[in-house]
PDB file of N, CA and C in Angstrom:
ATOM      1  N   UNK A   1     -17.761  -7.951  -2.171  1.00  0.00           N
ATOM      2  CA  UNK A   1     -17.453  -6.998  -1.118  1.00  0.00           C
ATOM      3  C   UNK A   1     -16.285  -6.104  -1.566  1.00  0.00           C
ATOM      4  N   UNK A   2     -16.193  -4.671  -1.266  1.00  0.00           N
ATOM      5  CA  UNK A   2     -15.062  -4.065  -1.588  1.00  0.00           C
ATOM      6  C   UNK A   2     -13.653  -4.283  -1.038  1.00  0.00           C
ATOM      7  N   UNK A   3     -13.938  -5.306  -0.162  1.00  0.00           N
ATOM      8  CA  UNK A   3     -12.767  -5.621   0.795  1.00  0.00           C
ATOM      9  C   UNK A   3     -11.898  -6.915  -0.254  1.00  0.00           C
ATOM     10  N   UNK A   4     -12.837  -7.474  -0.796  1.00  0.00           N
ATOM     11  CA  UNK A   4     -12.533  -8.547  -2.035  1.00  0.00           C
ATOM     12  C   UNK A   4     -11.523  -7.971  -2.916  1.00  0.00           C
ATOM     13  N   UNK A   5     -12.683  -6.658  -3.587  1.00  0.00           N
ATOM     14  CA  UNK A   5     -12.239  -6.245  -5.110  1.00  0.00           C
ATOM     15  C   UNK A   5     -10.818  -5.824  -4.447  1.00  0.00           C
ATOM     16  N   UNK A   6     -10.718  -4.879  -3.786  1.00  0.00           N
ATOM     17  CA  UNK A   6      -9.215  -4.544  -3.179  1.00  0.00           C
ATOM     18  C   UNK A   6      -8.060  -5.380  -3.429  1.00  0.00           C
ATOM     19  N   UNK A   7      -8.289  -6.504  -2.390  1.00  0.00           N
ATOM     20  CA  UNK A   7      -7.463  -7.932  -2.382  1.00  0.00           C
ATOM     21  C   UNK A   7      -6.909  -8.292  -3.586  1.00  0.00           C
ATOM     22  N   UNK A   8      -7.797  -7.620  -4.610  1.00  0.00           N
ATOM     23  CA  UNK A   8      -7.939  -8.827  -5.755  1.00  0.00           C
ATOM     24  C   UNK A   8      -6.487  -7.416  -6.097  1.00  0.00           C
ATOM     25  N   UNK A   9      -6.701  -6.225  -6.432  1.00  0.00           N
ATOM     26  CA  UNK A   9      -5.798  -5.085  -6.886  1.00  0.00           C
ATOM     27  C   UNK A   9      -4.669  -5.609  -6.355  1.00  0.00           C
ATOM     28  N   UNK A  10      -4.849  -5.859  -4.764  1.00  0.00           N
ATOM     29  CA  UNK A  10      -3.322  -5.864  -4.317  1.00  0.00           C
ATOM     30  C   UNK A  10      -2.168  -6.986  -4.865  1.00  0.00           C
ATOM     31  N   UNK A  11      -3.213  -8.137  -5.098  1.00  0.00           N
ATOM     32  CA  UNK A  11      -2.834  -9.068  -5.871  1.00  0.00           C
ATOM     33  C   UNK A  11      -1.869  -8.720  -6.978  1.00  0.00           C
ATOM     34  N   UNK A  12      -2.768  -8.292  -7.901  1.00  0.00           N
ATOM     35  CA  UNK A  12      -1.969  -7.905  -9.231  1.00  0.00           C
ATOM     36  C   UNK A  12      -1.035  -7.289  -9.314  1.00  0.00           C
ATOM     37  N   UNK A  13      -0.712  -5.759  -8.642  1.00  0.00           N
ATOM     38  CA  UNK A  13      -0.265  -5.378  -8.090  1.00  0.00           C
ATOM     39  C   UNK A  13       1.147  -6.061  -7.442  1.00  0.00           C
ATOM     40  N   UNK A  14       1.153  -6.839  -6.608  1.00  0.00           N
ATOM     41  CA  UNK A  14       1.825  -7.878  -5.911  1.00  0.00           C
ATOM     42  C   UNK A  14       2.529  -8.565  -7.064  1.00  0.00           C
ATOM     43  N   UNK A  15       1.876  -9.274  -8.341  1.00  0.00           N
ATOM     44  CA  UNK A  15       2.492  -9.754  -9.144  1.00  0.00           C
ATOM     45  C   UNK A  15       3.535  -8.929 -10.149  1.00  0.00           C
ATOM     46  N   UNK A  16       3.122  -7.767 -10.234  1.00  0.00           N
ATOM     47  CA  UNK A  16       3.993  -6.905 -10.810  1.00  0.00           C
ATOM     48  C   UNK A  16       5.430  -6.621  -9.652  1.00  0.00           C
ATOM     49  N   UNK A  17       5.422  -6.861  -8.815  1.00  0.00           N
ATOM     50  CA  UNK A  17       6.542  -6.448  -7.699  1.00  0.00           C
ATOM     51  C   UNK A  17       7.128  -7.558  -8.046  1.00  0.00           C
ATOM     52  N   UNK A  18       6.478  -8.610  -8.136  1.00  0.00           N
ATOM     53  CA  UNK A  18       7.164 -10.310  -7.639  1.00  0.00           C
ATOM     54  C   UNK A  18       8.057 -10.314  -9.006  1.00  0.00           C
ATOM     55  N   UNK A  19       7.311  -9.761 -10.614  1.00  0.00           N
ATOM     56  CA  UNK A  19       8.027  -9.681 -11.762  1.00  0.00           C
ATOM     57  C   UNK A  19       9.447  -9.061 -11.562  1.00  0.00           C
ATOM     58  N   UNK A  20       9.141  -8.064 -11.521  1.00  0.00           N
ATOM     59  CA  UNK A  20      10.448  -7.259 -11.040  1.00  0.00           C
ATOM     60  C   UNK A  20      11.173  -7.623 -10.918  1.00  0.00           C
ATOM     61  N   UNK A  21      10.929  -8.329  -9.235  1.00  0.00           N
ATOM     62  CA  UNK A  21      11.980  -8.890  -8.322  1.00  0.00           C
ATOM     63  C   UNK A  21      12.788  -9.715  -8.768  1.00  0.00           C
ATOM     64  N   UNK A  22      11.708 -11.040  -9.212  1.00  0.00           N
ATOM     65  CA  UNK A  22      12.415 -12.172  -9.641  1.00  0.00           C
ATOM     66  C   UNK A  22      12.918 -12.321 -11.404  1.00  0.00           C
ATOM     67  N   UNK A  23      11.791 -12.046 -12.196  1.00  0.00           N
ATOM     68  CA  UNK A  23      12.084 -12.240 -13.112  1.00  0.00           C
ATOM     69  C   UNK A  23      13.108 -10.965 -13.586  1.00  0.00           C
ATOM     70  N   UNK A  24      13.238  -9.783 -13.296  1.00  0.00           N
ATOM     71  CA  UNK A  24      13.903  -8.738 -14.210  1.00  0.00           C
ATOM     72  C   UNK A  24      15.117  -8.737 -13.321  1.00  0.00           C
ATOM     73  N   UNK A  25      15.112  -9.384 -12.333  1.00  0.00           N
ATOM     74  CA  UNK A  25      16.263  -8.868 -10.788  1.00  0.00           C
ATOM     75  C   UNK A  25      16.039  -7.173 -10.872  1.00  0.00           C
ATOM     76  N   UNK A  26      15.779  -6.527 -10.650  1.00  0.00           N
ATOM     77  CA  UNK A  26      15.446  -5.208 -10.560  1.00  0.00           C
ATOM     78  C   UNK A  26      16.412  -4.522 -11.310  1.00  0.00           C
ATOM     79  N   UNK A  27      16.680  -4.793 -12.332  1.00  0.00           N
ATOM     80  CA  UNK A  27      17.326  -4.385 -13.726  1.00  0.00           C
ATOM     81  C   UNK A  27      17.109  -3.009 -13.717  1.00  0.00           C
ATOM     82  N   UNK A  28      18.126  -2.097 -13.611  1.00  0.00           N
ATOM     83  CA  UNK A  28      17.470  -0.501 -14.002  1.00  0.00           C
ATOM     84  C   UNK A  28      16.242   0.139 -13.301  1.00  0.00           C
ATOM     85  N   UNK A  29      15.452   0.351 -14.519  1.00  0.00           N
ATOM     86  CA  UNK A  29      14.240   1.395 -14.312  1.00  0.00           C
ATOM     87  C   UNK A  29      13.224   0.533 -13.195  1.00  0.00           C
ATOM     88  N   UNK A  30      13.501  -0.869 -13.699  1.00  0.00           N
ATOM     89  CA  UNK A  30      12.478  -2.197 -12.877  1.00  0.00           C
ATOM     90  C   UNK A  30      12.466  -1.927 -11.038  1.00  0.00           C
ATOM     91  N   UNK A  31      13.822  -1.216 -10.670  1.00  0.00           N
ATOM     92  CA  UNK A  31      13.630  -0.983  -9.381  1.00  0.00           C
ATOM     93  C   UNK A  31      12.486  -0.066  -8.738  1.00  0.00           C
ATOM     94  N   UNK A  32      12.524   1.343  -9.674  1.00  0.00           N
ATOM     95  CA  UNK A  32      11.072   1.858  -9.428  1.00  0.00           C
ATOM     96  C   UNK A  32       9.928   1.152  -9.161  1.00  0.00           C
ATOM     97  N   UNK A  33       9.873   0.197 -10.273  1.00  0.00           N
ATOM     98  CA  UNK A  33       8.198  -0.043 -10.806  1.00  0.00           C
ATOM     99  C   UNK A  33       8.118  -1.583  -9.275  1.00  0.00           C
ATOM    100  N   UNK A  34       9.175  -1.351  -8.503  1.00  0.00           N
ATOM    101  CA  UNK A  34       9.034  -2.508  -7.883  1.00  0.00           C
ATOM    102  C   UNK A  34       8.938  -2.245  -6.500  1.00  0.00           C
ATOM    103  N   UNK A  35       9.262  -1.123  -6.369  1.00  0.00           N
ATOM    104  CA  UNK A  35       9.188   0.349  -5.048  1.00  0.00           C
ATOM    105  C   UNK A  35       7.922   0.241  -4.899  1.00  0.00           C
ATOM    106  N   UNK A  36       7.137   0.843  -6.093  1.00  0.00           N
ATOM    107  CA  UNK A  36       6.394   1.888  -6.012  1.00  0.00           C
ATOM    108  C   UNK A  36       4.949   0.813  -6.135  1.00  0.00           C
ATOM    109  N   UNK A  37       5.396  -0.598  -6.383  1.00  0.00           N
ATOM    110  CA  UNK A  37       4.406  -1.445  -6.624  1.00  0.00           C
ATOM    111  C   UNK A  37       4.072  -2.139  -5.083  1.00  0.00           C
ATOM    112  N   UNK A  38       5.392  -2.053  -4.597  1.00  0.00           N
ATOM    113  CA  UNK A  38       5.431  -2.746  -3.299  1.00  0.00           C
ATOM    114  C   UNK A  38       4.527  -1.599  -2.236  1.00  0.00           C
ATOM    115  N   UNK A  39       5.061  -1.011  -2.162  1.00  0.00           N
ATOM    116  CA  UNK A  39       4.155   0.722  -1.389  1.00  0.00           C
ATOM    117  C   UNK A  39       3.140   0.448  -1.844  1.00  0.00           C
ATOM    118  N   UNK A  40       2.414   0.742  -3.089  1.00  0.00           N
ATOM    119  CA  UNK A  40       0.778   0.535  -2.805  1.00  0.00           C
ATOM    120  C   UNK A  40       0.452  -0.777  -2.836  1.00  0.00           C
ATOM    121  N   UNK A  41       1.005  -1.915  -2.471  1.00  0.00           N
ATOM    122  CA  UNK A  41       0.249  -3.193  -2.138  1.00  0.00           C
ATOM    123  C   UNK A  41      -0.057  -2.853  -0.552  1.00  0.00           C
ATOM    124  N   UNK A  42       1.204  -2.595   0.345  1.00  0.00           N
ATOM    125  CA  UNK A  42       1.146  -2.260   1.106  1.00  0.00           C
ATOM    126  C   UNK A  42      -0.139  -1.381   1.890  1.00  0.00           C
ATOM    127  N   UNK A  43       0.003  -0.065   0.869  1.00  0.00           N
ATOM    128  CA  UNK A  43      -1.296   1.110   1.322  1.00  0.00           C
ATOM    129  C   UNK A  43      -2.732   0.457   0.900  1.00  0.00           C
ATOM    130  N   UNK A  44      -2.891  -0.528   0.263  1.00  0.00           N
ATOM    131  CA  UNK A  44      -4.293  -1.645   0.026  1.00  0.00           C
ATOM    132  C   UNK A  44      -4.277  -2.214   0.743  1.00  0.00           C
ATOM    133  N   UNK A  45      -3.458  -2.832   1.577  1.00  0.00           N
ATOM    134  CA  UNK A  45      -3.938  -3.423   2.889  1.00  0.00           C
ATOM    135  C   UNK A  45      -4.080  -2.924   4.093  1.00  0.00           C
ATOM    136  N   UNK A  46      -3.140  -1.731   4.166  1.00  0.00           N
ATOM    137  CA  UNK A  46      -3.798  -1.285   4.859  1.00  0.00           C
ATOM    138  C   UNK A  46      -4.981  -0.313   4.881  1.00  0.00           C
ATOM    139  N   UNK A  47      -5.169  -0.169   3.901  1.00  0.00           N
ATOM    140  CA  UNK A  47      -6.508   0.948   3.599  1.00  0.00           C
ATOM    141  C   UNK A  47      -7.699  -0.236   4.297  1.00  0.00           C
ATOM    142  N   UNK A  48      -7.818  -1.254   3.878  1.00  0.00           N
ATOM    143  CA  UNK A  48      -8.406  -2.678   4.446  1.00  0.00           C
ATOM    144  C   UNK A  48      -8.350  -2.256   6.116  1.00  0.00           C
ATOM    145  N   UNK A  49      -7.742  -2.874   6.825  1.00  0.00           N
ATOM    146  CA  UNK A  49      -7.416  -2.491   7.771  1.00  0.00           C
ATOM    147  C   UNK A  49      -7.692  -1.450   8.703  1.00  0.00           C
ATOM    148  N   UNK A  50      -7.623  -0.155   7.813  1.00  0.00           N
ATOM    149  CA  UNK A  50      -8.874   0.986   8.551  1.00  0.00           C
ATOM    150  C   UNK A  50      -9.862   1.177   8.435  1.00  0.00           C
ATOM    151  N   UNK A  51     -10.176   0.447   7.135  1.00  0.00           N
ATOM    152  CA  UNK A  51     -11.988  -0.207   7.415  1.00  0.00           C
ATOM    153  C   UNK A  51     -12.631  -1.087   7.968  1.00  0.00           C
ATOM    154  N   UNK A  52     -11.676  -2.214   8.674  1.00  0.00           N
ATOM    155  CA  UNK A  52     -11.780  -3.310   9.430  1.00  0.00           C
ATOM    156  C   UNK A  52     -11.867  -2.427  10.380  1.00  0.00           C
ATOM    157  N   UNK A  53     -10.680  -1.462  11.131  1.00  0.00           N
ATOM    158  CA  UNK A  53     -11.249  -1.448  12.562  1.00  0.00           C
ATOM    159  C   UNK A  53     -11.716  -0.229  12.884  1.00  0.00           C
ATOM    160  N   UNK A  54     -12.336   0.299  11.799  1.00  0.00           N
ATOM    161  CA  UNK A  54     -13.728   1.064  11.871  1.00  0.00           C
ATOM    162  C   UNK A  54     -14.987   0.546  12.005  1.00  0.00           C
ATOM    163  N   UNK A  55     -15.259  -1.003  11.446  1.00  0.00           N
ATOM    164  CA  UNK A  55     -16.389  -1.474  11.457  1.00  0.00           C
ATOM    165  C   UNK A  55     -16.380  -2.866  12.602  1.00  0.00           C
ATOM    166  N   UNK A  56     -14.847  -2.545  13.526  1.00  0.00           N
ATOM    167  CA  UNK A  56     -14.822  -3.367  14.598  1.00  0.00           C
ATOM    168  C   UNK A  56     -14.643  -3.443  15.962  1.00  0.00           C
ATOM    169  N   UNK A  57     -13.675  -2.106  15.551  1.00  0.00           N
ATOM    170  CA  UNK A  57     -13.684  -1.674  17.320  1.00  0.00           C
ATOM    171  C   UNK A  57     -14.792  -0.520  17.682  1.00  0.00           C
ATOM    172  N   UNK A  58     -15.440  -1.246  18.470  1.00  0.00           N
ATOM    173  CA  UNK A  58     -16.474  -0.148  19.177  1.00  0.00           C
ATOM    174  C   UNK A  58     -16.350   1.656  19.162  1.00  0.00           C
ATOM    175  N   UNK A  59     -15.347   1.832  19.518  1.00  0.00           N
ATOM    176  CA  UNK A  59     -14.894   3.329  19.893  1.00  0.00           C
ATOM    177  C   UNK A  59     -14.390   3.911  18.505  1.00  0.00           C
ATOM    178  N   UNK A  60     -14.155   2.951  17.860  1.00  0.00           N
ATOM    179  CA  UNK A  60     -13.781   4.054  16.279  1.00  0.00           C
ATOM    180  C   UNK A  60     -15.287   4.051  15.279  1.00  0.00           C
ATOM    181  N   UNK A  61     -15.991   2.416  15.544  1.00  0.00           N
ATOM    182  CA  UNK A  61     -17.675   2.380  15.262  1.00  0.00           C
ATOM    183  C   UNK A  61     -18.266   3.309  15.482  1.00  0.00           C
ATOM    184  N   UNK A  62     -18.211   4.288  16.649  1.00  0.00           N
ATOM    185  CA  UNK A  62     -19.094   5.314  16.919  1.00  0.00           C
ATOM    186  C   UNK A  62     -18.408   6.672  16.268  1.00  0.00           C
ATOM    187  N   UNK A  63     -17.253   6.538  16.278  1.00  0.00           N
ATOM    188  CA  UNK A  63     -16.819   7.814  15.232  1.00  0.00           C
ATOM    189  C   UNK A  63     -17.252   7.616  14.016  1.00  0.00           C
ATOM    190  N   UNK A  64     -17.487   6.657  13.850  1.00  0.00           N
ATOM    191  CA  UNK A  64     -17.860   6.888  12.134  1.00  0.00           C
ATOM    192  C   UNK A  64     -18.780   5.686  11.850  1.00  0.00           C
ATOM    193  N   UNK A  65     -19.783   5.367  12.206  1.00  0.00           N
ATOM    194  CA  UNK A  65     -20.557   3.879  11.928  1.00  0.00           C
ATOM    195  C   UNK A  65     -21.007   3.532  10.327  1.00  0.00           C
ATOM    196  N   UNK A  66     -21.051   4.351   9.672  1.00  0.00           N
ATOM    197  CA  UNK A  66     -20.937   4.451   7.916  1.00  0.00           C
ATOM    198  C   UNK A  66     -19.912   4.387   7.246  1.00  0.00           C
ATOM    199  N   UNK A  67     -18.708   4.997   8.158  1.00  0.00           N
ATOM    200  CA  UNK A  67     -17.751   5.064   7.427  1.00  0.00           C
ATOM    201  C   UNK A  67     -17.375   5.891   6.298  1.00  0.00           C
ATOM    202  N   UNK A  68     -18.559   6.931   6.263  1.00  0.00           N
ATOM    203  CA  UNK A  68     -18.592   8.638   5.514  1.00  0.00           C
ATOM    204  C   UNK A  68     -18.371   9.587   6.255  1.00  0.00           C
ATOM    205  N   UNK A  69     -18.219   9.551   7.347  1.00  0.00           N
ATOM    206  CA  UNK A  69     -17.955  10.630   8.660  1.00  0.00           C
ATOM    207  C   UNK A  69     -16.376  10.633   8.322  1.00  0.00           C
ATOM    208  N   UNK A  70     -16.168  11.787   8.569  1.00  0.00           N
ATOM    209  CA  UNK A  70     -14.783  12.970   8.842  1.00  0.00           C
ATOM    210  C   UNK A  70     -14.037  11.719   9.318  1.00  0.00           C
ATOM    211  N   UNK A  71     -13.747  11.374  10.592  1.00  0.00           N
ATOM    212  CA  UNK A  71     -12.847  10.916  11.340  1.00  0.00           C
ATOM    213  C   UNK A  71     -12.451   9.606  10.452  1.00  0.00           C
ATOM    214  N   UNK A  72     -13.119   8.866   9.756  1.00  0.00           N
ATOM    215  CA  UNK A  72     -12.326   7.547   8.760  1.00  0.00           C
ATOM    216  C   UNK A  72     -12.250   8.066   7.613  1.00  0.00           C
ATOM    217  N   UNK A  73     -12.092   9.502   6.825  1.00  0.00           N
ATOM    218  CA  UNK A  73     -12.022   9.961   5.833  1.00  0.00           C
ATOM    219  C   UNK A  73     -10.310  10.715   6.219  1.00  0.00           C
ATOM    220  N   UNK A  74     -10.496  11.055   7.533  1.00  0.00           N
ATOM    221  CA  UNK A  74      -9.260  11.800   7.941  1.00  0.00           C
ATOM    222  C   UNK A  74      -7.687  10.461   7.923  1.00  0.00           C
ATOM    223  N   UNK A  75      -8.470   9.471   8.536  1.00  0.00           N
ATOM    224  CA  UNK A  75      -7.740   8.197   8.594  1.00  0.00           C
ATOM    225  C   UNK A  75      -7.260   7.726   7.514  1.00  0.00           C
ATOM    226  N   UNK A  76      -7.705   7.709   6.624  1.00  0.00           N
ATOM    227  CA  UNK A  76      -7.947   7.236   4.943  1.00  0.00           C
ATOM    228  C   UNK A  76      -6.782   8.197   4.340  1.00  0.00           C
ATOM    229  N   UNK A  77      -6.826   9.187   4.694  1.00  0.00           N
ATOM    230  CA  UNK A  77      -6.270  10.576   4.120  1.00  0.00           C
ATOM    231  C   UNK A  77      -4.746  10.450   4.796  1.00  0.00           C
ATOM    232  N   UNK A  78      -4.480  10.475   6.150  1.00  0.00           N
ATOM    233  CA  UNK A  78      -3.722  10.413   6.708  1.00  0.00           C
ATOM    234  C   UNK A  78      -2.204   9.364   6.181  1.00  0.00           C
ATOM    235  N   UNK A  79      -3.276   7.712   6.633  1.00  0.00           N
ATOM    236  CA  UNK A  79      -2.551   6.932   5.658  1.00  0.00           C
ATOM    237  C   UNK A  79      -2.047   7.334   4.151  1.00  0.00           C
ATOM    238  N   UNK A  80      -2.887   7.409   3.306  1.00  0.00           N
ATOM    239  CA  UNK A  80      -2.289   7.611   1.959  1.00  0.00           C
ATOM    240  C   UNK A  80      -1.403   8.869   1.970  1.00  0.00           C
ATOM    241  N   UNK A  81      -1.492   9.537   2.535  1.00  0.00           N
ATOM    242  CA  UNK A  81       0.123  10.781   2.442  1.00  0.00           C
ATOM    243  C   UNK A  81       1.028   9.642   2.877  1.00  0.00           C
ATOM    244  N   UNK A  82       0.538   9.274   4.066  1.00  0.00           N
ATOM    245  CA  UNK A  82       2.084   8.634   4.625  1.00  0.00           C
ATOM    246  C   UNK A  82       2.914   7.360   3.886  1.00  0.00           C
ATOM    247  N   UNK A  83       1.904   6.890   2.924  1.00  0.00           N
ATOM    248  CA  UNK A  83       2.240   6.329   1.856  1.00  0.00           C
ATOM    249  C   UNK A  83       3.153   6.665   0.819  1.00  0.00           C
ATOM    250  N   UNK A  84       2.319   7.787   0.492  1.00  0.00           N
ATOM    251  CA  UNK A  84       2.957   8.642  -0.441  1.00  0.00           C
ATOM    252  C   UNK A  84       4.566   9.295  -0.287  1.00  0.00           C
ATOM    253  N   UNK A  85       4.859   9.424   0.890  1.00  0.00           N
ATOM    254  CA  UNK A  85       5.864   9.942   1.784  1.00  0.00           C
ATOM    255  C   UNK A  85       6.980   8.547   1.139  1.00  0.00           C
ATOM    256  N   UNK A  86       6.547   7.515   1.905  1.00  0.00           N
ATOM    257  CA  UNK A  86       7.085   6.579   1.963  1.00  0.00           C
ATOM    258  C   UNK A  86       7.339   6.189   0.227  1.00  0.00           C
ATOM    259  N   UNK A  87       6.440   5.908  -0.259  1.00  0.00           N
ATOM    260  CA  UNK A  87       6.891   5.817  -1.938  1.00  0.00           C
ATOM    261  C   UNK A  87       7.802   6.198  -2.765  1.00  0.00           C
ATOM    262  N   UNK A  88       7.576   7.783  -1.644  1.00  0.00           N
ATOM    263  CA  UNK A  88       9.172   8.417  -2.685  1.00  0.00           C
ATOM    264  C   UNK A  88      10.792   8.433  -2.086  1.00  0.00           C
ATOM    265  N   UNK A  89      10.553   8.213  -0.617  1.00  0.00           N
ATOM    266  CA  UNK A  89      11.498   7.841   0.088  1.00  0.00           C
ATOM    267  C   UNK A  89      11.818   6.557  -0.632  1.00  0.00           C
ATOM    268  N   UNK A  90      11.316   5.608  -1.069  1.00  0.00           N
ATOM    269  CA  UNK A  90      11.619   4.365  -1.775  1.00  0.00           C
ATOM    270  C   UNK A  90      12.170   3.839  -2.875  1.00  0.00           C
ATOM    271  N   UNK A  91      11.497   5.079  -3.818  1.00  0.00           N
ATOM    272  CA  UNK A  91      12.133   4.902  -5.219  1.00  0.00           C
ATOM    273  C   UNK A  91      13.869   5.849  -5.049  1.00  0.00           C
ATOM    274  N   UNK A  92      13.318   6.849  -4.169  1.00  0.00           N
ATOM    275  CA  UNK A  92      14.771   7.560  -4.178  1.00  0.00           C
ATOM    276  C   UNK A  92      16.025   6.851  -3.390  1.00  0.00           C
ATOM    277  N   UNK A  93      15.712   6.747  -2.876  1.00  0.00           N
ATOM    278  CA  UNK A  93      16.577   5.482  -1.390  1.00  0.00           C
ATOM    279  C   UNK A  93      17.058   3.834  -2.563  1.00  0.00           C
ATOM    280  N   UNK A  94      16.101   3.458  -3.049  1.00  0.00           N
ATOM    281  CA  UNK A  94      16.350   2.660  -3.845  1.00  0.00           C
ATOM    282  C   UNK A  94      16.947   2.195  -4.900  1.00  0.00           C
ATOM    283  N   UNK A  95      16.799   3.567  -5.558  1.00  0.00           N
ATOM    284  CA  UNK A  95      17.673   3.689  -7.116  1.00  0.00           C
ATOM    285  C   UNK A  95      19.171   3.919  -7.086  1.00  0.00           C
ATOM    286  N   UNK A  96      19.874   3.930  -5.599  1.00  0.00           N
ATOM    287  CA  UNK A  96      21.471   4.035  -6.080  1.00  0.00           C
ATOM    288  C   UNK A  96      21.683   2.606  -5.054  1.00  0.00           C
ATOM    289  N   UNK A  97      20.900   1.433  -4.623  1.00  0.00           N
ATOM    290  CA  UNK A  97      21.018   1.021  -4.037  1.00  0.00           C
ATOM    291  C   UNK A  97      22.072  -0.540  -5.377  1.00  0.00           C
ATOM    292  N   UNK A  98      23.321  -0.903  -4.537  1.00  0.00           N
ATOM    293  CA  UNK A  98      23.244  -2.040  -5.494  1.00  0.00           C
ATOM    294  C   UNK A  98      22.277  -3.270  -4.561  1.00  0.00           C
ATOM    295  N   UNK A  99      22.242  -4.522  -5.986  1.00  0.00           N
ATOM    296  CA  UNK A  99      21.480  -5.434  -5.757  1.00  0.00           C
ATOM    297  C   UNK A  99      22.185  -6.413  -4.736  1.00  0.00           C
ATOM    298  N   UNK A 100      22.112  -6.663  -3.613  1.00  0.00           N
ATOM    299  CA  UNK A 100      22.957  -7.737  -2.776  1.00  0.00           C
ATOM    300  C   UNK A 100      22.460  -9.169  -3.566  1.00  0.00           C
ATOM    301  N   UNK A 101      23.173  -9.751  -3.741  1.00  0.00           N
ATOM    302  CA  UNK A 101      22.880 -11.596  -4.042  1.00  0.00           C
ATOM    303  C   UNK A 101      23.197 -12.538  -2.804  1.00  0.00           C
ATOM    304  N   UNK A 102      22.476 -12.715  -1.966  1.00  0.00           N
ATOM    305  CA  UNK A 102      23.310 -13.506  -1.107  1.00  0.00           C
ATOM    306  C   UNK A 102      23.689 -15.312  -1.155  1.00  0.00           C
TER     307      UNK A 102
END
């Protein structure tokens, strides 16, 4: 199912953040790649998520019952800017941030 193969991305994905985190402590450049890894694990689940409740709630089912119709393409679209938004708010926000140890 494509809902699988996804999972499986966010995964990897996920493991590259977790590297970062733990193994590099976000050393330098590692804070990017740990931003920007975390944001699209994030935008994979939820991309999930607007295909779940396209193919679950009744009233978004009839906007789009294929899920090739405008209105879950607009959704799809919507999300990933706001992703995108957020990504760079992240790496930029992030990179003068120091590391707290608590």
């Amino acid at each position: 199912m494509p809902s699988h193969a996804i999972g499986i991305v966010s995964l990897i994905v996920l493991a590259l953040a977790i590297y970062a985190l733990y193994v590099k402590r976000l050393a330098g450049a590692i804070r990017n790649v740990y931003a920007i890894n975390a944001v699209i694990a994030l935008y994979l689940n939820c991309f999930v998520l607007i295909a779940q409740l396209f193919q679950k709630v009744p009233a978004l089912k009839a906007l789009a019952p294929t899920q090739t119709e405008t209105p879950f393409k607009v959704a799809q679209l919507i999300a990933l800017l706001v992703f995108v938004v957020l990504g760079i708010f992240a790496t930029r926000g992030f990179r003068n941030e120091q590391l707290r140890t608590a």
